[in-house]
Each structure stands twice: as structure tokens, then as C-alpha cells.
N, C-alpha and C. Protein backbone atom coordinates (compact mmCIF):
# COMPACT_ATOMS: atom_id res chain seq x y z
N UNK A 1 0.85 -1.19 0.00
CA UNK A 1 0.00 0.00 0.00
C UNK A 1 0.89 1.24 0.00
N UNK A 2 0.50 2.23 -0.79
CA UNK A 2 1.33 3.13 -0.81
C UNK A 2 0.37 4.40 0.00
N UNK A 3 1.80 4.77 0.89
CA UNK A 3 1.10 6.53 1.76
C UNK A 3 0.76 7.49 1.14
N UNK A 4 0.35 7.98 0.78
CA UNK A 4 0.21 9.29 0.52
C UNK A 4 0.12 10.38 1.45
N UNK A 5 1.16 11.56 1.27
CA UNK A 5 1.20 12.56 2.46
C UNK A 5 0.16 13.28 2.09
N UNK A 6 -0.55 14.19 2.86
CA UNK A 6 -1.64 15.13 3.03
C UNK A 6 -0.88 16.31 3.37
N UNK A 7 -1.30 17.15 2.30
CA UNK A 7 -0.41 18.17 2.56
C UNK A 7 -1.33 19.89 2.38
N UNK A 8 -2.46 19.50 2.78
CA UNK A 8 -3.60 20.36 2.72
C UNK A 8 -4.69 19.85 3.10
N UNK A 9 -5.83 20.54 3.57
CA UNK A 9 -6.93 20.31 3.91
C UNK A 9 -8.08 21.50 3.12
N UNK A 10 -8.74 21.59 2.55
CA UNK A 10 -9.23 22.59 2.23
C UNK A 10 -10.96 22.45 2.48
N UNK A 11 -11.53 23.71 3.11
CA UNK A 11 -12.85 23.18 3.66
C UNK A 11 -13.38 24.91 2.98
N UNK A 12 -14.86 24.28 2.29
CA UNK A 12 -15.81 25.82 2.19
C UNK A 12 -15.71 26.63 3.12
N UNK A 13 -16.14 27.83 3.31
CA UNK A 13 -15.72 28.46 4.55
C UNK A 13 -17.48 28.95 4.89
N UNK A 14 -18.37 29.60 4.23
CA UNK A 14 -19.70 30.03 5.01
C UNK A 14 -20.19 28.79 4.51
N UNK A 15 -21.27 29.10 5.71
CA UNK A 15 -21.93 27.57 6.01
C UNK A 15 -21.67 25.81 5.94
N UNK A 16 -20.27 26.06 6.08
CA UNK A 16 -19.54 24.39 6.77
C UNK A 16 -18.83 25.12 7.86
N UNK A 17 -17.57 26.48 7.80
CA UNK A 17 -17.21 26.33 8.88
C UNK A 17 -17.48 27.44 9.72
N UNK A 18 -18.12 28.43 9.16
CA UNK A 18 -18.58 29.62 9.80
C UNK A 18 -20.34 29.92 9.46
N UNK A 19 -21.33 30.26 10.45
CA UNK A 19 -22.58 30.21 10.01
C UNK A 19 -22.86 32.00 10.38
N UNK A 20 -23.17 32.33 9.45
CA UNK A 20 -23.97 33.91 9.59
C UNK A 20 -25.29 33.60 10.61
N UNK A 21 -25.60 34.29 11.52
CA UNK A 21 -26.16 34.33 12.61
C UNK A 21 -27.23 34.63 11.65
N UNK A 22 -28.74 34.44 11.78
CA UNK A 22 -30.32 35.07 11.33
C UNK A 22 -30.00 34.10 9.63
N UNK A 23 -28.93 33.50 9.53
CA UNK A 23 -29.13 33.05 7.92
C UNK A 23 -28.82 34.11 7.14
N UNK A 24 -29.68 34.34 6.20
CA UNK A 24 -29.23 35.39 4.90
C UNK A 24 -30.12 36.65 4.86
N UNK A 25 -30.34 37.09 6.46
CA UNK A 25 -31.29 38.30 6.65
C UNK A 25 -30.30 39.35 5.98
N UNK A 26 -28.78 39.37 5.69
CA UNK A 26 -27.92 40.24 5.72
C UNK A 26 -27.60 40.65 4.05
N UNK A 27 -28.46 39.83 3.41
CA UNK A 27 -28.22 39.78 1.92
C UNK A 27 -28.72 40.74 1.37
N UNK A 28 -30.01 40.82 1.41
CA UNK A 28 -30.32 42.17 0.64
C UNK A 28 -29.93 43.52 1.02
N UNK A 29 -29.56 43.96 2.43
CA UNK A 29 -29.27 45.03 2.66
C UNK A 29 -27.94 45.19 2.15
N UNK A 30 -26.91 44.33 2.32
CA UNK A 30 -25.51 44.21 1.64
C UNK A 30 -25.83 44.43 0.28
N UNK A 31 -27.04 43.58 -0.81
CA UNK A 31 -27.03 44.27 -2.08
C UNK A 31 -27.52 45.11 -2.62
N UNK A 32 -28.33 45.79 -1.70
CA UNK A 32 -29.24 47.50 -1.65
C UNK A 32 -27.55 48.09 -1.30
N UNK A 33 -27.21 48.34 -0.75
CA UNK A 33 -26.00 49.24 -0.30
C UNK A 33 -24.71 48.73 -1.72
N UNK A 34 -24.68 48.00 -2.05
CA UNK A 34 -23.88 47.82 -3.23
C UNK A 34 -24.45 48.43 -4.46
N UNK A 35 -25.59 48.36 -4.76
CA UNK A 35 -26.53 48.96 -6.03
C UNK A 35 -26.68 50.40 -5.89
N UNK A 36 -26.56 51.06 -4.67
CA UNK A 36 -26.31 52.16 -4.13
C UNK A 36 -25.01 53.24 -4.54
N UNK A 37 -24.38 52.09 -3.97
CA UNK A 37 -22.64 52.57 -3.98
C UNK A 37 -22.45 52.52 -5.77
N UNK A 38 -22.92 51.64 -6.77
CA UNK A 38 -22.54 51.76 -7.70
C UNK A 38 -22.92 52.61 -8.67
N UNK A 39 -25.26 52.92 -8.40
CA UNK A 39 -25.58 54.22 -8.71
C UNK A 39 -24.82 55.29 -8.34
N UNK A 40 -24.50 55.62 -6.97
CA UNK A 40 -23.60 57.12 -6.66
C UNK A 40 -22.77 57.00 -7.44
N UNK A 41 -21.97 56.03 -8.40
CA UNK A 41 -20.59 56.23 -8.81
C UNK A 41 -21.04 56.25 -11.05
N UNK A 42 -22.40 56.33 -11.06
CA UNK A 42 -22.43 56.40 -12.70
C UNK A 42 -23.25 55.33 -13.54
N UNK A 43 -23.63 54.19 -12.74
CA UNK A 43 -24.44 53.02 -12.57
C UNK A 43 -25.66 53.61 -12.62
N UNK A 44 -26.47 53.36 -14.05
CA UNK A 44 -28.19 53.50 -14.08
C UNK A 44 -29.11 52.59 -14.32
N UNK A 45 -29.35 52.05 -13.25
CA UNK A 45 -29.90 50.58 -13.36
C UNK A 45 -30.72 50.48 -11.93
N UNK A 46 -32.48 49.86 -12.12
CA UNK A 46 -32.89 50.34 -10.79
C UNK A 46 -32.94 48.72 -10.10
N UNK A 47 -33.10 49.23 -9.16
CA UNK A 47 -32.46 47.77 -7.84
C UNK A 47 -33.26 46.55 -8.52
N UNK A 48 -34.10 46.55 -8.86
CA UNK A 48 -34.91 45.36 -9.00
C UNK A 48 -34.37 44.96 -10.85
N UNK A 49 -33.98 45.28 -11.42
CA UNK A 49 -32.96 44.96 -12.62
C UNK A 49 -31.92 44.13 -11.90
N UNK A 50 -31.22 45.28 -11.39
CA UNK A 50 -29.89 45.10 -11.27
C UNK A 50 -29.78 43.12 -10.19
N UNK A 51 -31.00 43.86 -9.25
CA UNK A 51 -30.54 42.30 -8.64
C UNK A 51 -31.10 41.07 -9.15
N UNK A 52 -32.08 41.16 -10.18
CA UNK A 52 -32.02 40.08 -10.93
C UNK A 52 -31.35 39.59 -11.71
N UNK A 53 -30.10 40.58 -12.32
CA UNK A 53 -29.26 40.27 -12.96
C UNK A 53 -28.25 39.35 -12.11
N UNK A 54 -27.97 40.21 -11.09
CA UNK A 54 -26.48 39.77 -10.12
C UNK A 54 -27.36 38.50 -9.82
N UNK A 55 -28.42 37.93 -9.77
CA UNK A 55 -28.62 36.60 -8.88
C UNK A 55 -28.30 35.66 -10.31
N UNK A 56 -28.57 35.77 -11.33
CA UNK A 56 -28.43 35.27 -12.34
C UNK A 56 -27.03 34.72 -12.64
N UNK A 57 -26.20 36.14 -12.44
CA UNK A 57 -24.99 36.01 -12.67
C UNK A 57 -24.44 35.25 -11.38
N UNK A 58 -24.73 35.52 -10.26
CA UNK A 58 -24.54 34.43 -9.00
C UNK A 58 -24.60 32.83 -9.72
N UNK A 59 -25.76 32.65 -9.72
CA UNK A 59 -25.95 31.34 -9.88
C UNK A 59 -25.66 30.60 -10.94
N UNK A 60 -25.11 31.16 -11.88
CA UNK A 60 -24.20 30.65 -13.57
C UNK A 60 -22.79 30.55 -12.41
N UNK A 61 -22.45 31.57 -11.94
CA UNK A 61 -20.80 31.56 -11.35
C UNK A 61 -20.78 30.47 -10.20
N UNK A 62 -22.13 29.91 -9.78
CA UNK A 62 -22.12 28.86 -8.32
C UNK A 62 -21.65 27.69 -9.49
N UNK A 63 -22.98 27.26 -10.63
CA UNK A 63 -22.63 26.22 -11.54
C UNK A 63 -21.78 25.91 -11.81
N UNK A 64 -21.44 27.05 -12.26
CA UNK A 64 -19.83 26.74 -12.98
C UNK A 64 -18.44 26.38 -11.78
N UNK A 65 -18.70 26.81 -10.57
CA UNK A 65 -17.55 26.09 -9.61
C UNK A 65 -18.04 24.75 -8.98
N UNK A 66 -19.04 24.29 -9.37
CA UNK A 66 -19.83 23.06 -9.19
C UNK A 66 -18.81 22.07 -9.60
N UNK A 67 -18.65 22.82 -11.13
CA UNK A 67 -17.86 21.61 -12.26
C UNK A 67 -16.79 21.76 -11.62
N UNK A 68 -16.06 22.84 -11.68
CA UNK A 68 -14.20 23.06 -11.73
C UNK A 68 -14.29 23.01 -10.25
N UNK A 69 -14.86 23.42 -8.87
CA UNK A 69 -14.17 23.21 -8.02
C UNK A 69 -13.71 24.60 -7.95
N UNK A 70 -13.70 25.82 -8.65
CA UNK A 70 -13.18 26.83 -7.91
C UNK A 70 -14.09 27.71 -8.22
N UNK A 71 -14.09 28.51 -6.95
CA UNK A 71 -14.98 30.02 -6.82
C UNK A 71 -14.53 31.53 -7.11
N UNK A 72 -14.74 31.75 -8.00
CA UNK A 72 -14.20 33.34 -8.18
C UNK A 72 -14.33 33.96 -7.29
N UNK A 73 -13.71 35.34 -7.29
CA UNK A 73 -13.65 36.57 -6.47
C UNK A 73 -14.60 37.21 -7.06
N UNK A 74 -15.12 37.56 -5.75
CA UNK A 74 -16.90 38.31 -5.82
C UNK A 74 -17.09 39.48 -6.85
N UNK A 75 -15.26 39.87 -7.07
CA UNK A 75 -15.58 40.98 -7.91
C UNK A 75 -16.01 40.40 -9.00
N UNK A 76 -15.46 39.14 -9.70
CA UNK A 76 -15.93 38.66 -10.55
C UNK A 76 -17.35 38.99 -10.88
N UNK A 77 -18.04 38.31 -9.73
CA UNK A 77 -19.75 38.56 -9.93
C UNK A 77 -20.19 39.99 -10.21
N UNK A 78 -19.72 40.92 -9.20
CA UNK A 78 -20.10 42.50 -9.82
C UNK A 78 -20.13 42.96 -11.43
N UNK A 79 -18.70 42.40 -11.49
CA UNK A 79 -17.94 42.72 -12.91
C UNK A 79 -19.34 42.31 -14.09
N UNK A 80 -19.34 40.69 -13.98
CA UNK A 80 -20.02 40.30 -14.75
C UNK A 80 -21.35 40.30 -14.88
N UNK A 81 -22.00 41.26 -13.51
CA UNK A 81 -23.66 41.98 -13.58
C UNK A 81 -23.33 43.02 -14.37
N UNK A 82 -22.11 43.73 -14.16
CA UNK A 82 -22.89 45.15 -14.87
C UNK A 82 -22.36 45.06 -16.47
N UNK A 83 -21.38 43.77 -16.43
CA UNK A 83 -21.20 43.61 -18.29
C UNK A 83 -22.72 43.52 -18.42
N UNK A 84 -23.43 42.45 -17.90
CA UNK A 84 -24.46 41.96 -18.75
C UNK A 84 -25.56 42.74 -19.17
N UNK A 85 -25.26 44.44 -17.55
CA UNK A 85 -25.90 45.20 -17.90
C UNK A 85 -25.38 46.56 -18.83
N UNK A 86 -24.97 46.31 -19.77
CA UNK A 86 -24.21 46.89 -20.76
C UNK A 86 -22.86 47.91 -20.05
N UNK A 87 -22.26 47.94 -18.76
CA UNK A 87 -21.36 48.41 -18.40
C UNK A 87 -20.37 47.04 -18.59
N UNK A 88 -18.65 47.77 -19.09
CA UNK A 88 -17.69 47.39 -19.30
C UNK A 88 -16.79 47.27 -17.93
N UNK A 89 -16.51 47.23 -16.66
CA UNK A 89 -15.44 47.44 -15.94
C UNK A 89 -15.20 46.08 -15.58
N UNK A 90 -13.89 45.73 -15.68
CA UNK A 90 -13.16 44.45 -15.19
C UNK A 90 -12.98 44.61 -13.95
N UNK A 91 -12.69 42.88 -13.48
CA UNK A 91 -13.04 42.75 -12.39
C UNK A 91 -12.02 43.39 -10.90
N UNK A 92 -10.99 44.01 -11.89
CA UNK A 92 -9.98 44.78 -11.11
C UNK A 92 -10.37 46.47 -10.78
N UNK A 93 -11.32 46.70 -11.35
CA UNK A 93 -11.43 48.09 -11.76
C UNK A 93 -11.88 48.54 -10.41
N UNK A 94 -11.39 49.73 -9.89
CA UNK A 94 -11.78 50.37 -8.63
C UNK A 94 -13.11 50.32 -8.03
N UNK A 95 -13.98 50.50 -9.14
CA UNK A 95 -15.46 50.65 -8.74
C UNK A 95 -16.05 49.49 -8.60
N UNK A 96 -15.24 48.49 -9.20
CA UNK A 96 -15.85 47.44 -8.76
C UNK A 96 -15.08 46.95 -7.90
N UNK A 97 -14.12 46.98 -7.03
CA UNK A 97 -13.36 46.83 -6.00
C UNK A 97 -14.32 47.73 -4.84
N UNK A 98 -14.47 48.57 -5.18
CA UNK A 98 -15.34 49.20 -4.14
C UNK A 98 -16.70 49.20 -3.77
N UNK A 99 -17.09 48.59 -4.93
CA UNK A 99 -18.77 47.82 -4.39
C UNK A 99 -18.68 46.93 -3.84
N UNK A 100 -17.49 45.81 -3.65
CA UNK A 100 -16.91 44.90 -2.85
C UNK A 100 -17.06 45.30 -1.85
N UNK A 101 -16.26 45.79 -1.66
CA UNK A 101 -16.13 46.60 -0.16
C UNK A 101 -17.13 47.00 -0.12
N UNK A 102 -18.48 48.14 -0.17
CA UNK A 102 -19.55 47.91 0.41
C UNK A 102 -20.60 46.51 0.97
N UNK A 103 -19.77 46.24 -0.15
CA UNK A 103 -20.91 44.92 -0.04
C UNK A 103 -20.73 44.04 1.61
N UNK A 104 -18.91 44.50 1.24
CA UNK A 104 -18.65 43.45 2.78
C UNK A 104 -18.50 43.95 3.80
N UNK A 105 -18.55 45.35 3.99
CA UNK A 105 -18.45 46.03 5.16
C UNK A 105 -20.07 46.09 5.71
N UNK A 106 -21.47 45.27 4.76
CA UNK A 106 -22.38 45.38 5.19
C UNK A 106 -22.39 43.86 5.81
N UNK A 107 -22.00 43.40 5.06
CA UNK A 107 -21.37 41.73 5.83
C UNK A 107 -20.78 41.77 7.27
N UNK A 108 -20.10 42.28 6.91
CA UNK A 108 -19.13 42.43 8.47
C UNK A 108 -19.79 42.86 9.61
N UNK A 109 -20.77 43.42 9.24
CA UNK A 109 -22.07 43.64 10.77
C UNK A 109 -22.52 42.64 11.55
N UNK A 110 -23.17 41.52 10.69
CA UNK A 110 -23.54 40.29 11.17
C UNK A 110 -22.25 39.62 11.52
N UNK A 111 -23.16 38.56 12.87
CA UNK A 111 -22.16 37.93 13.62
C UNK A 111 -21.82 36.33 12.90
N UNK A 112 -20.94 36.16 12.86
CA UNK A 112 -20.51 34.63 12.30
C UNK A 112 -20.16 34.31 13.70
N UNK A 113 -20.64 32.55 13.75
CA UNK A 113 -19.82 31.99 14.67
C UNK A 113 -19.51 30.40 13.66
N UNK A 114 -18.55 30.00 14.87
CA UNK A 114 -18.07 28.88 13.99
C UNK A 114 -18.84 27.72 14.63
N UNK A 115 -18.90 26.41 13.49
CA UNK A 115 -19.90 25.49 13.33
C UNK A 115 -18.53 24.60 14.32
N UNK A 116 -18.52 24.69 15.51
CA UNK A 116 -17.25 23.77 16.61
C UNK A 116 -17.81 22.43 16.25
N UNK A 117 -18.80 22.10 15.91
CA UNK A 117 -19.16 20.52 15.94
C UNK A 117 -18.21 19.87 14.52
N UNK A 118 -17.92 21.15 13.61
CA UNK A 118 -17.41 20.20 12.49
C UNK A 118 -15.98 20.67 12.62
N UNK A 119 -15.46 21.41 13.50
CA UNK A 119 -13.88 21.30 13.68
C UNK A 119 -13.37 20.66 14.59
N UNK A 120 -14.38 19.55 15.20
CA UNK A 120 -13.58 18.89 16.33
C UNK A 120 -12.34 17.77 16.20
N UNK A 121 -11.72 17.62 17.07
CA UNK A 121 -10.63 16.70 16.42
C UNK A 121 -9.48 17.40 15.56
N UNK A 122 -10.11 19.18 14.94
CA UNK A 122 -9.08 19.77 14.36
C UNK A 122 -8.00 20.62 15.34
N UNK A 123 -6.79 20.57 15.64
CA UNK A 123 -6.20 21.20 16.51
C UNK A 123 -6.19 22.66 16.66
N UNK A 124 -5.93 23.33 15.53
CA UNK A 124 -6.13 24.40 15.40
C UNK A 124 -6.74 24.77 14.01
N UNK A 125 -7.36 25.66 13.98
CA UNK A 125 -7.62 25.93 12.63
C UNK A 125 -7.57 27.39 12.12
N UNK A 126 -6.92 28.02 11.33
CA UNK A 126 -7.03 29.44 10.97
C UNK A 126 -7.68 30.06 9.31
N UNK A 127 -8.51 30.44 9.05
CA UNK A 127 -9.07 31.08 8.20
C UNK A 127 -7.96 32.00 6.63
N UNK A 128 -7.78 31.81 5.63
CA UNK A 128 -6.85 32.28 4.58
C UNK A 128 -8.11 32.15 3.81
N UNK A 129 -7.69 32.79 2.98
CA UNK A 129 -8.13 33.26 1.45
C UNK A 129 -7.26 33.50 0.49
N UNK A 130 -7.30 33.18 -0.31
CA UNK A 130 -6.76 32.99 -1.74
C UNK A 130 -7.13 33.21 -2.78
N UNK A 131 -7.28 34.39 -3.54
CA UNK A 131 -8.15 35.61 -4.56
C UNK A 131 -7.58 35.84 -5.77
N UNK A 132 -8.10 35.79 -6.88
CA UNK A 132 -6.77 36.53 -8.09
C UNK A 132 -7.09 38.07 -7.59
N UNK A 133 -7.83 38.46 -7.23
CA UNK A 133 -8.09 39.81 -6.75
C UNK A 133 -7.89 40.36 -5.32
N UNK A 134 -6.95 40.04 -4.53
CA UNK A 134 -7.17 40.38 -2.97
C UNK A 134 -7.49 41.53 -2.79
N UNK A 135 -8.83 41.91 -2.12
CA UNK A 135 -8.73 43.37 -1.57
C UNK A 135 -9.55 42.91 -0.14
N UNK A 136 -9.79 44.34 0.27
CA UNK A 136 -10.46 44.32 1.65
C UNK A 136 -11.97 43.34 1.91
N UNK A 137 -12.61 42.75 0.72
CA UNK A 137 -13.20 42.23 1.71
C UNK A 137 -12.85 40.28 1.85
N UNK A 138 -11.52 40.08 1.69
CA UNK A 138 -10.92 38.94 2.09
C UNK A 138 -10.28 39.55 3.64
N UNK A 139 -10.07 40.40 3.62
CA UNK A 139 -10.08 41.19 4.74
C UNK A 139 -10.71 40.73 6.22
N UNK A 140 -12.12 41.34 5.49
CA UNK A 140 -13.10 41.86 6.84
C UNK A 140 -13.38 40.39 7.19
N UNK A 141 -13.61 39.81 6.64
CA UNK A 141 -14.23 38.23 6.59
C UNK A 141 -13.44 37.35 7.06
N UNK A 142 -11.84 37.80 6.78
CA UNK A 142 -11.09 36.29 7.11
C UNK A 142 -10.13 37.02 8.44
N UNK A 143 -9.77 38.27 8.84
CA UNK A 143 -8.71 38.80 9.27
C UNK A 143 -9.30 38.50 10.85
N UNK A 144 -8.31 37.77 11.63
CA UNK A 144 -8.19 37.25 13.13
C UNK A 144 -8.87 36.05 12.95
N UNK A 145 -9.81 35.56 12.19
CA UNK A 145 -10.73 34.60 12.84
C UNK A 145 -9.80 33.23 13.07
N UNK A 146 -9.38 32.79 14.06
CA UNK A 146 -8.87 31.44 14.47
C UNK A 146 -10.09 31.40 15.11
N UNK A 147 -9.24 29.51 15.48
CA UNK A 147 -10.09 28.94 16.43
C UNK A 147 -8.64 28.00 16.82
N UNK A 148 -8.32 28.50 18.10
CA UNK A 148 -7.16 27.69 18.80
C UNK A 148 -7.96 27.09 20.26
């Protein structure tokens, strides 16, 4: 029999190892305050467009990491609502870096706690992220959270 070393563990992070307190009461106000932040900035598109688009575009971008196993950076999703809504900005572009950041500084209100029943047996565990895009809200979400 041959060993194989383990040289990673990799686990989803909301809802396997961290649970948003109330569920997803925190969603629409996070995407009212993003549709907000992006109208103030030149964005003409009214909320009920716009978030049928972004759920659309959500749920093509869930599918598609279904297959491959990997999840884009959220800017991704912004990016690719407001292509679909005839705006051009890539997923690096400030404004859409900064609807990020609204989005997650409305996140960051609600309380996460961690799901201890499914880290037991783990010695320690610490929270990373890994983005082609790092900005602040890999930040707000991942910055201190251990569990030692």
C-alpha cells in the first residue's frame, strides 16, 4: 500500500465552517447598499434589474464552480452583472473593488460563529483566502478569525 502525504486540507468556509447568525437576513441590505454605492458612482440601473441580474450572474458563477471546483472573487460577480448590464469594468477596476467593499463592510455587521461541531478533532484551525483579486473584503471576513 502506498502513503500518501496530506499536505492540505481545504474546507468551504460560510456555512460548513462559519454560520452567519439570522441566515441570509444580511443579503439584501448588503445588495441595496452595493446597487447604491454603484448608482452614486455612474451606474443607471434600478435595484430590482440590477438584482435580478447579479442573482443570475450568482448562480451561472455557483454552476460553474460546481464543475471546476473553484470560486471566483466576488468581484468577478459585480464585474459580470454590470457587463451583462451593458457596463464594461473588469473585475480589477476600482469601482468594482469598491462595491466589494460595500458589499462586505455590510457583511461584516452580522455575527458569524463557527460550526465547533465540524472542527472537532481539528487542533487548530485558521481562516486564509486565496483571490486573483485580494482586496479588503478577504479582509473583513477572514482577518483574526482562528479557532485555537
Amino acid at each position: 500500500m502506498t502513503k500518501v502525504q496530506v499536505k492540505a486540507v481545504l474546507f468551504d468556509l460560510f456555512d460548513t465552517l462559519l454560520l452567519v447568525e439570522g441566515g441570509e437576513v444580511w443579503y439584501k441590505p448588503a445588495l441595496r447598499k452595493l446597487h447604491k454605492f454603484l448608482v452614486s458612482n455612474g451606474v443607471r440601473v434600478a435595484f430590482e434589474g440590477f438584482s435580478r441580474v447579479y442573482f443570475e450572474v450568482r448562480d451561472g458563477l455557483y454552476a460553474e464552480s460546481e464543475k471546476n471546483l473553484e470560486e471566483p472573487h466576488f468581484n468577478v460577480r459585480v464585474s459580470e452583472t454590470l457587463k451583462r448590464l451593458g457596463y464594461d469594468f473588469d473585475a480589477s477596476d476600482p469601482l468594482v473593488a469598491g462595491a466589494t467593499k460595500v458589499f462586505a463592510d455590510e457583511f461584516a455587521g452580522y455575527k458569524l460563529r463557527a460550526r465547533t461541531s465540524f472542527l472537532n478533532g481539528i487542533p487548530k484551525f485558521c481562516g486564509f483566502s486565496v483571490h486573483p483579486f485580494p482586496d479588503i473584503y478577504d479582509f473583513y471576513l477572514l482577518s483574526g478569525f482562528c479557532i485555537f
